[in-house]
Each structure stands twice: as structure tokens, then as C-alpha cells.
C-alpha atoms as a PDB file:
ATOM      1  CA  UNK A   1     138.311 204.437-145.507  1.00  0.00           C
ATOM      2  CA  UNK A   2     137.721 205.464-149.442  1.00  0.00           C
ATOM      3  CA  UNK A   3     140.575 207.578-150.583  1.00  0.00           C
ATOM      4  CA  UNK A   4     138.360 209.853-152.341  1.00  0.00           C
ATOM      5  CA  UNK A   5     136.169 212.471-150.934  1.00  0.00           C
ATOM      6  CA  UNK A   6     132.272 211.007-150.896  1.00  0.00           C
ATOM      7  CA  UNK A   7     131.068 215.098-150.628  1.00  0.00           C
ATOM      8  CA  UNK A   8     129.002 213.759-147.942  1.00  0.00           C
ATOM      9  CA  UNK A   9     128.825 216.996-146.456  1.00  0.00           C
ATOM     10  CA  UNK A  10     126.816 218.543-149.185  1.00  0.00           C
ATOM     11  CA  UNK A  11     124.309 216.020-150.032  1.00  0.00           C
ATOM     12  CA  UNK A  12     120.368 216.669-149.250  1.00  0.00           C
ATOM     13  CA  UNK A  13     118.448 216.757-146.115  1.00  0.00           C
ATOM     14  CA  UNK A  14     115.172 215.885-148.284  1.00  0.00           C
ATOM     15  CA  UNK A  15     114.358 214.732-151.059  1.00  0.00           C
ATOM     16  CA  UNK A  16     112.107 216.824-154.053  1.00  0.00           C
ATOM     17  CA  UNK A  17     109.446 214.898-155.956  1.00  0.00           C
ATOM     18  CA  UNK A  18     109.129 215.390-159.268  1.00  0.00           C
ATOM     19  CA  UNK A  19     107.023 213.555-161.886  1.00  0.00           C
ATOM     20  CA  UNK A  20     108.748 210.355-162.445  1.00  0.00           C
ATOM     21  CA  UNK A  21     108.241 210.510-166.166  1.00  0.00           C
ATOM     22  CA  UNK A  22     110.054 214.024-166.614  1.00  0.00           C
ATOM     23  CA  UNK A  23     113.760 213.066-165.504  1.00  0.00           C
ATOM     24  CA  UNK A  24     115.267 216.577-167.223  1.00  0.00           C
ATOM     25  CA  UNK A  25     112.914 218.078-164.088  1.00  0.00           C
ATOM     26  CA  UNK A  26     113.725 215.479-161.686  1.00  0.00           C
ATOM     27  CA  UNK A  27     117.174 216.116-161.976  1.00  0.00           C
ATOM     28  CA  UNK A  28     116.821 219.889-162.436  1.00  0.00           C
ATOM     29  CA  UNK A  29     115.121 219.796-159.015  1.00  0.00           C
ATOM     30  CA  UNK A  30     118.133 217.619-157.424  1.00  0.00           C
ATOM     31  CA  UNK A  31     121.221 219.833-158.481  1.00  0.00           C
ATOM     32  CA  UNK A  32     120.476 222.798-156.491  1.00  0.00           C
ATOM     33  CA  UNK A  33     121.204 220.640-153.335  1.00  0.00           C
ATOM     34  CA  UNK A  34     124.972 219.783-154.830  1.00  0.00           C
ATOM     35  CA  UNK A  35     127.350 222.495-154.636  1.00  0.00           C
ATOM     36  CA  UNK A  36     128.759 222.447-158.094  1.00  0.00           C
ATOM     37  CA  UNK A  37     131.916 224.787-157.821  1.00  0.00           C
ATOM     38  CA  UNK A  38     132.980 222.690-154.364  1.00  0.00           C
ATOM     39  CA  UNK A  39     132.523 219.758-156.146  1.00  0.00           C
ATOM     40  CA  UNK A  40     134.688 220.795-159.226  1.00  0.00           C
ATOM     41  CA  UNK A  41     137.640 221.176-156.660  1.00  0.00           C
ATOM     42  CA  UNK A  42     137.176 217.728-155.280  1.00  0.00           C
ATOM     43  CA  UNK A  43     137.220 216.825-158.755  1.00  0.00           C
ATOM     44  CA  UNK A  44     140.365 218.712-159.719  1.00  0.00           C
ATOM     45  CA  UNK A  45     142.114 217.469-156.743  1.00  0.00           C
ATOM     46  CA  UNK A  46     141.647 213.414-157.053  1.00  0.00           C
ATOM     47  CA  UNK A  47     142.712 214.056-161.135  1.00  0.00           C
ATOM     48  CA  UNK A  48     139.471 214.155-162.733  1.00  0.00           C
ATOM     49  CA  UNK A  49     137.408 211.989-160.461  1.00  0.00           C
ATOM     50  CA  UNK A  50     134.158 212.338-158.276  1.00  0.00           C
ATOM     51  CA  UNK A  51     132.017 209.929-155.889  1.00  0.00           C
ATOM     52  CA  UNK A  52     128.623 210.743-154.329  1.00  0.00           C
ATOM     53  CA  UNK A  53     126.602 207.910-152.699  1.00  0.00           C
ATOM     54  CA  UNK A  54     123.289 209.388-152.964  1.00  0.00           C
ATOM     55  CA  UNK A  55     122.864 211.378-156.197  1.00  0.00           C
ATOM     56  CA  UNK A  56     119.691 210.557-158.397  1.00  0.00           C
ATOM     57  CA  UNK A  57     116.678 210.959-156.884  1.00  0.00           C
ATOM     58  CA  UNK A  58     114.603 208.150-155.557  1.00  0.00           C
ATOM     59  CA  UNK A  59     112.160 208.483-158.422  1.00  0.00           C
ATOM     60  CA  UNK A  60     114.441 207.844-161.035  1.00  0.00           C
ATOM     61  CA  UNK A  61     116.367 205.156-159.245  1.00  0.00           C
ATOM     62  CA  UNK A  62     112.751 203.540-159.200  1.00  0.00           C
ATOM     63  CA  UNK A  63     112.468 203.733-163.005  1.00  0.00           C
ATOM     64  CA  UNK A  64     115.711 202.792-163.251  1.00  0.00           C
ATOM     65  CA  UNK A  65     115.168 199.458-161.743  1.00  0.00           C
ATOM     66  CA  UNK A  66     112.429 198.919-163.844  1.00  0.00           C
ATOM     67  CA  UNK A  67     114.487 199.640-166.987  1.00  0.00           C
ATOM     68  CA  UNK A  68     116.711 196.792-165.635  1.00  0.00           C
ATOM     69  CA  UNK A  69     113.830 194.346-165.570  1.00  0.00           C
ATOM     70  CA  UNK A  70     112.559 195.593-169.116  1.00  0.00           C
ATOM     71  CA  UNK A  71     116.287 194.773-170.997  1.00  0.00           C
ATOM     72  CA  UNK A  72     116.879 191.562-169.161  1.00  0.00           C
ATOM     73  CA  UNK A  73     115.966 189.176-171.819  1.00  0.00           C
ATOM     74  CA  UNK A  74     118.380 191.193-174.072  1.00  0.00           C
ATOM     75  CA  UNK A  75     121.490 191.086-172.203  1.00  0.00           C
ATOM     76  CA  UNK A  76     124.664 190.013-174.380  1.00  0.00           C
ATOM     77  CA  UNK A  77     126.967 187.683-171.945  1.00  0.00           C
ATOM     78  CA  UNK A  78     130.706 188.480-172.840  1.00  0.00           C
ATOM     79  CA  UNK A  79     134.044 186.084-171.503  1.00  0.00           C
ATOM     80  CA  UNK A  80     137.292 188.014-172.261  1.00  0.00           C
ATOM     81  CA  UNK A  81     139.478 185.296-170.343  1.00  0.00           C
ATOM     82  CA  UNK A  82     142.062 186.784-167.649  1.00  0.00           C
ATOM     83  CA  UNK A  83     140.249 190.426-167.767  1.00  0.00           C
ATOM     84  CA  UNK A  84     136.118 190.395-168.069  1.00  0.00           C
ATOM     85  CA  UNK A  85     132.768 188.169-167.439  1.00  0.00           C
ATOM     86  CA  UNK A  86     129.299 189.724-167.173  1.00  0.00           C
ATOM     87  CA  UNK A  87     126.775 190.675-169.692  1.00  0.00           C
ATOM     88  CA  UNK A  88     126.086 194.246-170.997  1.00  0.00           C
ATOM     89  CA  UNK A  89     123.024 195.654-173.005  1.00  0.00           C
ATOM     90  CA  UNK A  90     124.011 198.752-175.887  1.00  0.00           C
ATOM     91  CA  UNK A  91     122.211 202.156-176.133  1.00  0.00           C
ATOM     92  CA  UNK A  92     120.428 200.521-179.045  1.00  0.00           C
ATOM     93  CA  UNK A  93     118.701 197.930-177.154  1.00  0.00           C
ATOM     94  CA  UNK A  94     117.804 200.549-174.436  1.00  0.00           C
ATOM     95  CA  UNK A  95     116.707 202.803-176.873  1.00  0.00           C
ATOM     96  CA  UNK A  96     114.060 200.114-178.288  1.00  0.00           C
ATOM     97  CA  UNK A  97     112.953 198.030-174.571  1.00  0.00           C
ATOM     98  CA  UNK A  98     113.939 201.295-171.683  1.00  0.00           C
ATOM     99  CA  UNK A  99     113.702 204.569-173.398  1.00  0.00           C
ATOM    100  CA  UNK A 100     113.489 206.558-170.306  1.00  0.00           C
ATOM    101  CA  UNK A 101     117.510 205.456-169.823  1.00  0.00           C
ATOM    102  CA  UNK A 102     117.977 207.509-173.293  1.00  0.00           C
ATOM    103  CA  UNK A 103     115.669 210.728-171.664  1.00  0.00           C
ATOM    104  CA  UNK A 104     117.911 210.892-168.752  1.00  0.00           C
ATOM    105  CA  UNK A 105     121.041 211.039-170.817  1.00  0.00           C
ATOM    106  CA  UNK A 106     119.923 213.497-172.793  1.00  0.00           C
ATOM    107  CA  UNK A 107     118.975 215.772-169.732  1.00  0.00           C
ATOM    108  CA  UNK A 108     120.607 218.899-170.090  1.00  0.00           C
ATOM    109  CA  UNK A 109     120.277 219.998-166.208  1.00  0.00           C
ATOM    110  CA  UNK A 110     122.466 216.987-165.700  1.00  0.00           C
ATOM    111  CA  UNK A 111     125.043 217.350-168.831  1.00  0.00           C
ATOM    112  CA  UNK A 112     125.227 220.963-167.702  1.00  0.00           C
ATOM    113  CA  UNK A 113     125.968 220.023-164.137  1.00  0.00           C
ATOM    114  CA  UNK A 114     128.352 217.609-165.439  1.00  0.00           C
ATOM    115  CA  UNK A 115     129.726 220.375-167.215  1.00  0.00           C
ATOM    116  CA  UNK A 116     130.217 222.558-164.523  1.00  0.00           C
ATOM    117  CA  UNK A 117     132.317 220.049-162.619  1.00  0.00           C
ATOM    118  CA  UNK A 118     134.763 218.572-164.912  1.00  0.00           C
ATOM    119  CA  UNK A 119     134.926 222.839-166.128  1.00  0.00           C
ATOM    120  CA  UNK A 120     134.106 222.260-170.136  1.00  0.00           C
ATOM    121  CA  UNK A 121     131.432 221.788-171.897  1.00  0.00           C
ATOM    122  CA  UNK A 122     130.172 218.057-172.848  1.00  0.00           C
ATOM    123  CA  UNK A 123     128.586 216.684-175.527  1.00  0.00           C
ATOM    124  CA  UNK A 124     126.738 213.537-176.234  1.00  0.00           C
ATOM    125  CA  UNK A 125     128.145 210.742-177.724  1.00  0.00           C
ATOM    126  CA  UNK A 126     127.238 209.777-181.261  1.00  0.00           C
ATOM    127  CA  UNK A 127     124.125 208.141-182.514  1.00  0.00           C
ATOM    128  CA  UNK A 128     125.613 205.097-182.900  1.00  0.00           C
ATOM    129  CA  UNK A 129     127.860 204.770-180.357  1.00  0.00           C
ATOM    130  CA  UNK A 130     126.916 201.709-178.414  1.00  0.00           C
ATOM    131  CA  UNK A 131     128.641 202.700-175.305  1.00  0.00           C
ATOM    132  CA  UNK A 132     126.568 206.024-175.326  1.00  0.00           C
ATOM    133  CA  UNK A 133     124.531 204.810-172.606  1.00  0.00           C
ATOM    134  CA  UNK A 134     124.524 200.767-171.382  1.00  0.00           C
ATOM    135  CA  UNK A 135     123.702 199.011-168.642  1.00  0.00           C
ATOM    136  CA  UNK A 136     126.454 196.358-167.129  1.00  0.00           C
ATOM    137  CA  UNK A 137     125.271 193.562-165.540  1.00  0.00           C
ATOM    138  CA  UNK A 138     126.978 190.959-163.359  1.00  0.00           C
ATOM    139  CA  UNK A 139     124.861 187.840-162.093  1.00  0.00           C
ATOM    140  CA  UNK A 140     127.112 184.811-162.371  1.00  0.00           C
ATOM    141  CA  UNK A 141     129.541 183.900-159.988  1.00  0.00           C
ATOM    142  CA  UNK A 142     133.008 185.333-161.327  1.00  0.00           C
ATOM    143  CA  UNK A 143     132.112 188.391-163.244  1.00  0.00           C
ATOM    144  CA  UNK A 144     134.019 191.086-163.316  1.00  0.00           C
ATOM    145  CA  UNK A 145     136.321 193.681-164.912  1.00  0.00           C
ATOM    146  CA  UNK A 146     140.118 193.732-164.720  1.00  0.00           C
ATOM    147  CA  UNK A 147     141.863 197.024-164.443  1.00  0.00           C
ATOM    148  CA  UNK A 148     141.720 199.594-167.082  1.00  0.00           C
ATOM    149  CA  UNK A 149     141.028 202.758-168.690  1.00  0.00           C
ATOM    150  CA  UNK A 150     138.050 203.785-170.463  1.00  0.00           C
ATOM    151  CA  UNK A 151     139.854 204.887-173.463  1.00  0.00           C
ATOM    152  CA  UNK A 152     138.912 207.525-175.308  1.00  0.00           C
ATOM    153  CA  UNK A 153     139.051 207.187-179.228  1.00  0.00           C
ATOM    154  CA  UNK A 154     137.298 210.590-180.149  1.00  0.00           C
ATOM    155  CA  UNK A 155     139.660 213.465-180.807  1.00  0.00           C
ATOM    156  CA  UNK A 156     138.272 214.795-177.017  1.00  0.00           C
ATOM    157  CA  UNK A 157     137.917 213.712-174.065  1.00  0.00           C
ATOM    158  CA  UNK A 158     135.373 211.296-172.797  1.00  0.00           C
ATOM    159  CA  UNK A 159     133.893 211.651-169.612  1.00  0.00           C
ATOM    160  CA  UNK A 160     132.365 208.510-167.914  1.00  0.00           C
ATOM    161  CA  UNK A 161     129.123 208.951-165.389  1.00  0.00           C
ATOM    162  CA  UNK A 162     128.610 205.458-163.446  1.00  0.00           C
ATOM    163  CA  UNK A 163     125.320 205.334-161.618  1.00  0.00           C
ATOM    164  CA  UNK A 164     124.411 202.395-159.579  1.00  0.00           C
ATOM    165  CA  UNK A 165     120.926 200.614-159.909  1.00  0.00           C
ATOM    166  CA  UNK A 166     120.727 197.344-158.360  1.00  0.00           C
ATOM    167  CA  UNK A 167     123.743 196.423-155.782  1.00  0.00           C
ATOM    168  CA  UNK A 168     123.178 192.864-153.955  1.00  0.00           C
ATOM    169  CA  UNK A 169     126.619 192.191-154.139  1.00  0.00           C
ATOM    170  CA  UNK A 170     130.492 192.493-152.318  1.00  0.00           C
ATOM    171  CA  UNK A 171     131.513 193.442-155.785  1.00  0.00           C
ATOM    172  CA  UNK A 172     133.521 196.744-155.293  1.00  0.00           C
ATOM    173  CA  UNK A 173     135.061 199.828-157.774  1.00  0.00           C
ATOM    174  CA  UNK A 174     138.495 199.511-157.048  1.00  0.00           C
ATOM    175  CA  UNK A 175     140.363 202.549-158.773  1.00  0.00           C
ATOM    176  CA  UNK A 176     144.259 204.294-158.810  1.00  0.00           C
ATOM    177  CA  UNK A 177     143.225 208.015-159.101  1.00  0.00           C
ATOM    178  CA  UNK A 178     146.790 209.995-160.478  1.00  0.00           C
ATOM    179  CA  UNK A 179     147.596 206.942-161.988  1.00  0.00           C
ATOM    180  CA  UNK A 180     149.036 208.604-165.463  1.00  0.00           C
ATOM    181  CA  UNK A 181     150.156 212.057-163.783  1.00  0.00           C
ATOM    182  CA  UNK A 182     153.689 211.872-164.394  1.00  0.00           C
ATOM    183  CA  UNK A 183     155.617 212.331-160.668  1.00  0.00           C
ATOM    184  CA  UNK A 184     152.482 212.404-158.755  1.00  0.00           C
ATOM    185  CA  UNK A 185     151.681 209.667-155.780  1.00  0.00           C
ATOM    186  CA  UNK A 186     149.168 206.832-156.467  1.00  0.00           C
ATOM    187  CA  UNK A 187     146.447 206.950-154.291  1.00  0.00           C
ATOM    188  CA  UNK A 188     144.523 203.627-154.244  1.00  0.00           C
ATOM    189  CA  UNK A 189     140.463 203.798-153.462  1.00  0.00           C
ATOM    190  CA  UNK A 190     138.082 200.952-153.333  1.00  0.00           C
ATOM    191  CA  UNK A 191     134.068 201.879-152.911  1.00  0.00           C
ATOM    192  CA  UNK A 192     130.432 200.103-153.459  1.00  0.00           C
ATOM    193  CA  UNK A 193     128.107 202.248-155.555  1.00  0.00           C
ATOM    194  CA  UNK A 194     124.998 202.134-154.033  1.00  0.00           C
ATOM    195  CA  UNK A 195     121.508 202.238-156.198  1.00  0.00           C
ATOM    196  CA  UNK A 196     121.611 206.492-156.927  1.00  0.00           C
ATOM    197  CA  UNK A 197     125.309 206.253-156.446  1.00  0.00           C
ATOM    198  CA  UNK A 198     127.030 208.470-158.602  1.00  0.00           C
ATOM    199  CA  UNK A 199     131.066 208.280-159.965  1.00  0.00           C
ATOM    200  CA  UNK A 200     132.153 210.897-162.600  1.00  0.00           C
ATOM    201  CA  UNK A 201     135.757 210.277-164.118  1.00  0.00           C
ATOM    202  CA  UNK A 202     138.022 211.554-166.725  1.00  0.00           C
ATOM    203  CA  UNK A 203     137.887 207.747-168.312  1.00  0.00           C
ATOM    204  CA  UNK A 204     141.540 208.159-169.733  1.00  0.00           C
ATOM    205  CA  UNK A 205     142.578 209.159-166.459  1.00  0.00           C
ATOM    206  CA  UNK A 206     141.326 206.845-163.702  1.00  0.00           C
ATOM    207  CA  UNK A 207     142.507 203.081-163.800  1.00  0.00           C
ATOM    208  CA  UNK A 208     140.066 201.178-162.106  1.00  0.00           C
ATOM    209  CA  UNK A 209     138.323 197.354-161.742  1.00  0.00           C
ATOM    210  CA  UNK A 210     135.386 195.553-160.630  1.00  0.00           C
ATOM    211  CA  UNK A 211     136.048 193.064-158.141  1.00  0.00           C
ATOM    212  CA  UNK A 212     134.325 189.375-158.551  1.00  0.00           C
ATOM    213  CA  UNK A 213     130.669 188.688-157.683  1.00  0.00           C
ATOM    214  CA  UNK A 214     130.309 186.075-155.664  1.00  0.00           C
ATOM    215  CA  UNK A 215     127.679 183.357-155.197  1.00  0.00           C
ATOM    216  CA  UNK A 216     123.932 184.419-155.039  1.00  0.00           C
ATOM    217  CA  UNK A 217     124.823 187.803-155.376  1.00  0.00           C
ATOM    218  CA  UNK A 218     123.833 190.463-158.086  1.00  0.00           C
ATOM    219  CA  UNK A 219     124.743 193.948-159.756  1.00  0.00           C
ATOM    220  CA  UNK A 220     123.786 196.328-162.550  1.00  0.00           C
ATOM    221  CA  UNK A 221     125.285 199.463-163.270  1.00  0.00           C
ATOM    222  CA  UNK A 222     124.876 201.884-165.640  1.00  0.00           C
ATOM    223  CA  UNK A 223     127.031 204.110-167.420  1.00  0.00           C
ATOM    224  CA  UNK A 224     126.723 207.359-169.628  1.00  0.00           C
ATOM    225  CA  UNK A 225     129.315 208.385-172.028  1.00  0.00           C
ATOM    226  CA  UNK A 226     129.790 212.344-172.770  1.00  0.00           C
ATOM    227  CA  UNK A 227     132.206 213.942-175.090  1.00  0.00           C
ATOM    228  CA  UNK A 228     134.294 217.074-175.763  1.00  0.00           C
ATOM    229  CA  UNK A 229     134.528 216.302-179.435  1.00  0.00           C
ATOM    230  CA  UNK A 230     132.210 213.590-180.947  1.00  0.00           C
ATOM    231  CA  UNK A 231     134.885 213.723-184.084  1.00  0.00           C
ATOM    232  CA  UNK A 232     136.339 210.369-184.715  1.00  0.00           C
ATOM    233  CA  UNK A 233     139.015 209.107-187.672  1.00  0.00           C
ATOM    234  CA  UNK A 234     137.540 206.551-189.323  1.00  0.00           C
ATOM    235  CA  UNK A 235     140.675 204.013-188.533  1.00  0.00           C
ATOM    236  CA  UNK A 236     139.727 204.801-184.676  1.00  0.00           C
ATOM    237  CA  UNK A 237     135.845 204.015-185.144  1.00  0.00           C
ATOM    238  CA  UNK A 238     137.394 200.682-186.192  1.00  0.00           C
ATOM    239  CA  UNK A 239     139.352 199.820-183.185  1.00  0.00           C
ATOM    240  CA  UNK A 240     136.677 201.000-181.228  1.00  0.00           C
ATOM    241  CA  UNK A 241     133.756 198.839-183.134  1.00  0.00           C
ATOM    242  CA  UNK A 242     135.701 195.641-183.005  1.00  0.00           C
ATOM    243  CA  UNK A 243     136.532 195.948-179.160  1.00  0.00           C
ATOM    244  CA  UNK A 244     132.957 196.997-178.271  1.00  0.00           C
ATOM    245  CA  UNK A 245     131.663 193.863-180.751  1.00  0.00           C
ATOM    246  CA  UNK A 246     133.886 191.106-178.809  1.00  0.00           C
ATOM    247  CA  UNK A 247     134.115 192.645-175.172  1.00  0.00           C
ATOM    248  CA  UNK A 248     130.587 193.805-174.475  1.00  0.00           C
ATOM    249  CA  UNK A 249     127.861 194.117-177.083  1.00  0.00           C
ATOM    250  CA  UNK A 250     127.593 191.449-180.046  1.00  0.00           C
ATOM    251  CA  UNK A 251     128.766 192.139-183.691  1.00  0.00           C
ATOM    252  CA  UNK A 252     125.013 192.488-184.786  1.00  0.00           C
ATOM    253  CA  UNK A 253     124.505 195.824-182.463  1.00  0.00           C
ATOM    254  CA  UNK A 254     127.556 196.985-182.998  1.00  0.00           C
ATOM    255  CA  UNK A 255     128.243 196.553-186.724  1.00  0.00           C
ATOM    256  CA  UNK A 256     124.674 198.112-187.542  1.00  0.00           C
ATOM    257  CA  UNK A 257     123.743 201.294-189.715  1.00  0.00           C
ATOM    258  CA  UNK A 258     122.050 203.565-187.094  1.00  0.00           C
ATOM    259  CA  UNK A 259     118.182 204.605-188.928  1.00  0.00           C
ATOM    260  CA  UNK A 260     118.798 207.769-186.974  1.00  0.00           C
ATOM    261  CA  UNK A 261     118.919 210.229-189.932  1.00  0.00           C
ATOM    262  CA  UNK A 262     120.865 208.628-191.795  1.00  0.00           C
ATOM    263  CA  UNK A 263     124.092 208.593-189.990  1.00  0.00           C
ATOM    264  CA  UNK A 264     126.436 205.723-190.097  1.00  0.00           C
ATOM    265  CA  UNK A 265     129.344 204.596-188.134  1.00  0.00           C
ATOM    266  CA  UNK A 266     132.518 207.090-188.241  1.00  0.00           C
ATOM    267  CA  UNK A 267     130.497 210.237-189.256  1.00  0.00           C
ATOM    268  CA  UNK A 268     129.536 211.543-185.944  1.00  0.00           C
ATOM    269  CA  UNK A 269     126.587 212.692-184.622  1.00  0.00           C
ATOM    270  CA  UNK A 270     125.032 214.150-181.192  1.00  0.00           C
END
């Protein structure tokens, strides 16, 4: 049994159809059915962590597929040995081949919502943050993720919103949630995050892994980076560049002035 609580018991009966194109109204017509303020104390009590199975609506899950299909060609393969294998595509490449990706994460029912349960309010990442929004994908036997933390290197917090797309795999989030709560218990989880599936973590807070894929097996998730304080000392934006270059996305999207009004790495942004 998962450790953490699913909030099963306050997920929809039906399902709202919205224009597939709109996802700010998609979502807007999903929240209601999610009890934000009971959700917030699941949150509180498993240290800044939150699973729901069936989150996005079917629509976008549908588009979200596509996106997958659309960014293929682009994907950057990565080998960190003894801690990662997969292939991962940036916010910039998303931004150019699977825009709709960008419209969802700029949704404000759904930062709001976020907002609500973590109890401040988020921000999004800089322009030309890579990790803003990317898609992760594992299709080769062996890839995976070791345990870690997604580290923030903004003077705030980041928040990390996983959403599952495509899941034809045994691959599995394994995660430690009070992990850096000094005196408090461990408690170990493991869960699948199904295509809609939704995980919402404090990512300086919740050590967690991806387990192997296996043979003939497949898996793309997608992630969304929000932010307390988009600030960032320059020295930081280094550390964070050079990891992001050699772990997931290439030097030549990472080490690129963003055309985005001018705004270059370091100076922030939303």
C-alpha cells in the first residue's frame, strides 16, 4: 500500500468537457471537483508532498500525448553513470515543436490551485530556465533516476508538479517523504503515475527515484517548475546551467540567450 494519501476520496464522479485548445478553462473546470483546503492538510502532513491518480482532464491528457509525439525527434539522451539514463526535452524545445505544454503552465486556475495547497503564492520560473517545463522520457532498457532532491537554487522555494503522460512501464516513483525533518520518522512510498496522474512536492524536501524500465516498456513524464522567488545569484545560475547542460538538456539549449525580451541567463524573469 502507498504510504501517502492518493485523496481518492475526493476525486470526480464525471468528467467536464472543455475545449481542448483552452487548457486555463479546462483546468478551471476540473478544480472545483478537488477540495483544495483538505488537500493542503494532506500536503502539510506527508512534509510538502501530494499524489492524485486522476487529475488532468482527459482532454488535456489527449493533447498531451500528442505533444509527446510532436518533441520526439528532439529528445536529448543523457548517461550520468551510477545515477541517470533517459532522454529529456527543455522548455525551449517545447516552446518551439508543443506550445500547448507552455499554455498549460502558464494557467493561472492551476498555479492558483497549486497555490492554495502548498499555502503561498507561486511564481513561474524564469524565461530561460530550461527546467521550467520538460518532458522526461525513458524508452531504453535501464533508464532511470537515482535518488535525489530537486534542488532549489533560487533564493525560494521551488515547487515541482509531475504529471504523467504515457506509462507502459513497471517503472515506479519511489520517494522518503520527512526525509530532511530533523527527528521525524522516514516514511518510505513507492507509486506508478498514471497518464493525468498528478504529484506536487516541495522538491528540496522529498528524496525520491525512478526505478529501471525494463525491456519493451515505455514512459514520459512531465514536469512543471514554480517558484516563490525567481531571484537567482549569478554564481548559483552557474551551478545550475552546467548540471542542467550535462544531466538532461545539451550545452546548446542550455547555454543560449533567451530572444524573450531580452533577458539572459541570471537576470530573472516570469
Amino acid at each position: 500500500m502507498d504510504a501517502a494519501s492518493t485523496g481518492s476520496d475526493r476525486l470526480p464522479q464525471g468528467i467536464d468537457v472543455c475545449a481542448p485548445n483552452d487548457p486555463d478553462r479546462s483546468v478551471t473546470g476540473r478544480l472545483p471537483h478537488f477540495d483544495a483546503a483538505s488537500l493542503r492538510r494532506d500536503f502539510i502532513a506527508q512534509g510538502a508532498f501530494l499524489y492524485l491518480p486522476d487529475f488532468l482532464p482527459p482532454d488535456i491528457t489527449s493533447k498531451l500525448v500528442a505533444s509527446v509525439a510532436s518533441v520526439s525527434p528532439s529528445v536529448n539522451r543523457n548517461y550520468l553513470p551510477g545515477h541517470k539514463q533517459g532522454g529529456s526535452v527543455s522548455r525551449h524545445t517545447i516552446d518551439r515543436l508543443a506550445p500547448f505544454i507552455a499554455d498549460l503552465y502558464r494557467s493561472s486556475a492551476l498555479i492558483g490551485w497549486l497555490g492554495q495547497v502548498c499555502g503561498e503564492p507561486l511564481q513561474m520560473s524564469p524565461l530561460d530556465d530550461p527546467h521550467a517545463y520538460a518532458l522526461y522520457f525513458y524508452t531504453r532498457p535501464g533508464d532511470h533516476i537515482g535518488w535525489h532532491y530537486d534542488t532549489s537554487y533560487y533564493a525560494g522555494r521551488r515547487y515541482t508538479l509531475l504529471l504523467g503522460v504515457v506509462d507502459e512501464s513497471s517503472c515506479r516513483l519511489d520517494y522518503e517523504l520527512h526525509a530532511r525533518e530533523p527527528g521525524a520518522v522516514v516514511v518510505p512510498g513507492s507509486i506508478k503515475i498514471p497518464p493525468g496522474g498528478l504529484v506536487f512536492f516541495d522538491g528540496d524536501k522529498l528524496r525520491h527515484r525512478i526505478t529501471p524500465l525494463s525491456e519493451d516498456e515505455r514512459r514520459v513524464s512531465l514536469t512543471f517548475e514554480y517558484v516563490t522567488d525567481p531571484m537567482m545569484r549569478p554564481w548559483r545560475r552557474m551551478i545550475s546551467n552546467m548540471k542542467d547542460a550535462l544531466a538532461y538538456f545539451g550545452f546548446r539549449q542550455v547555454f543560449r540567450r533567451t530572444k524573450h525580451r531580452g533577458i539572459f541567463p541570471g537576470r530573472g524573469g516570469a
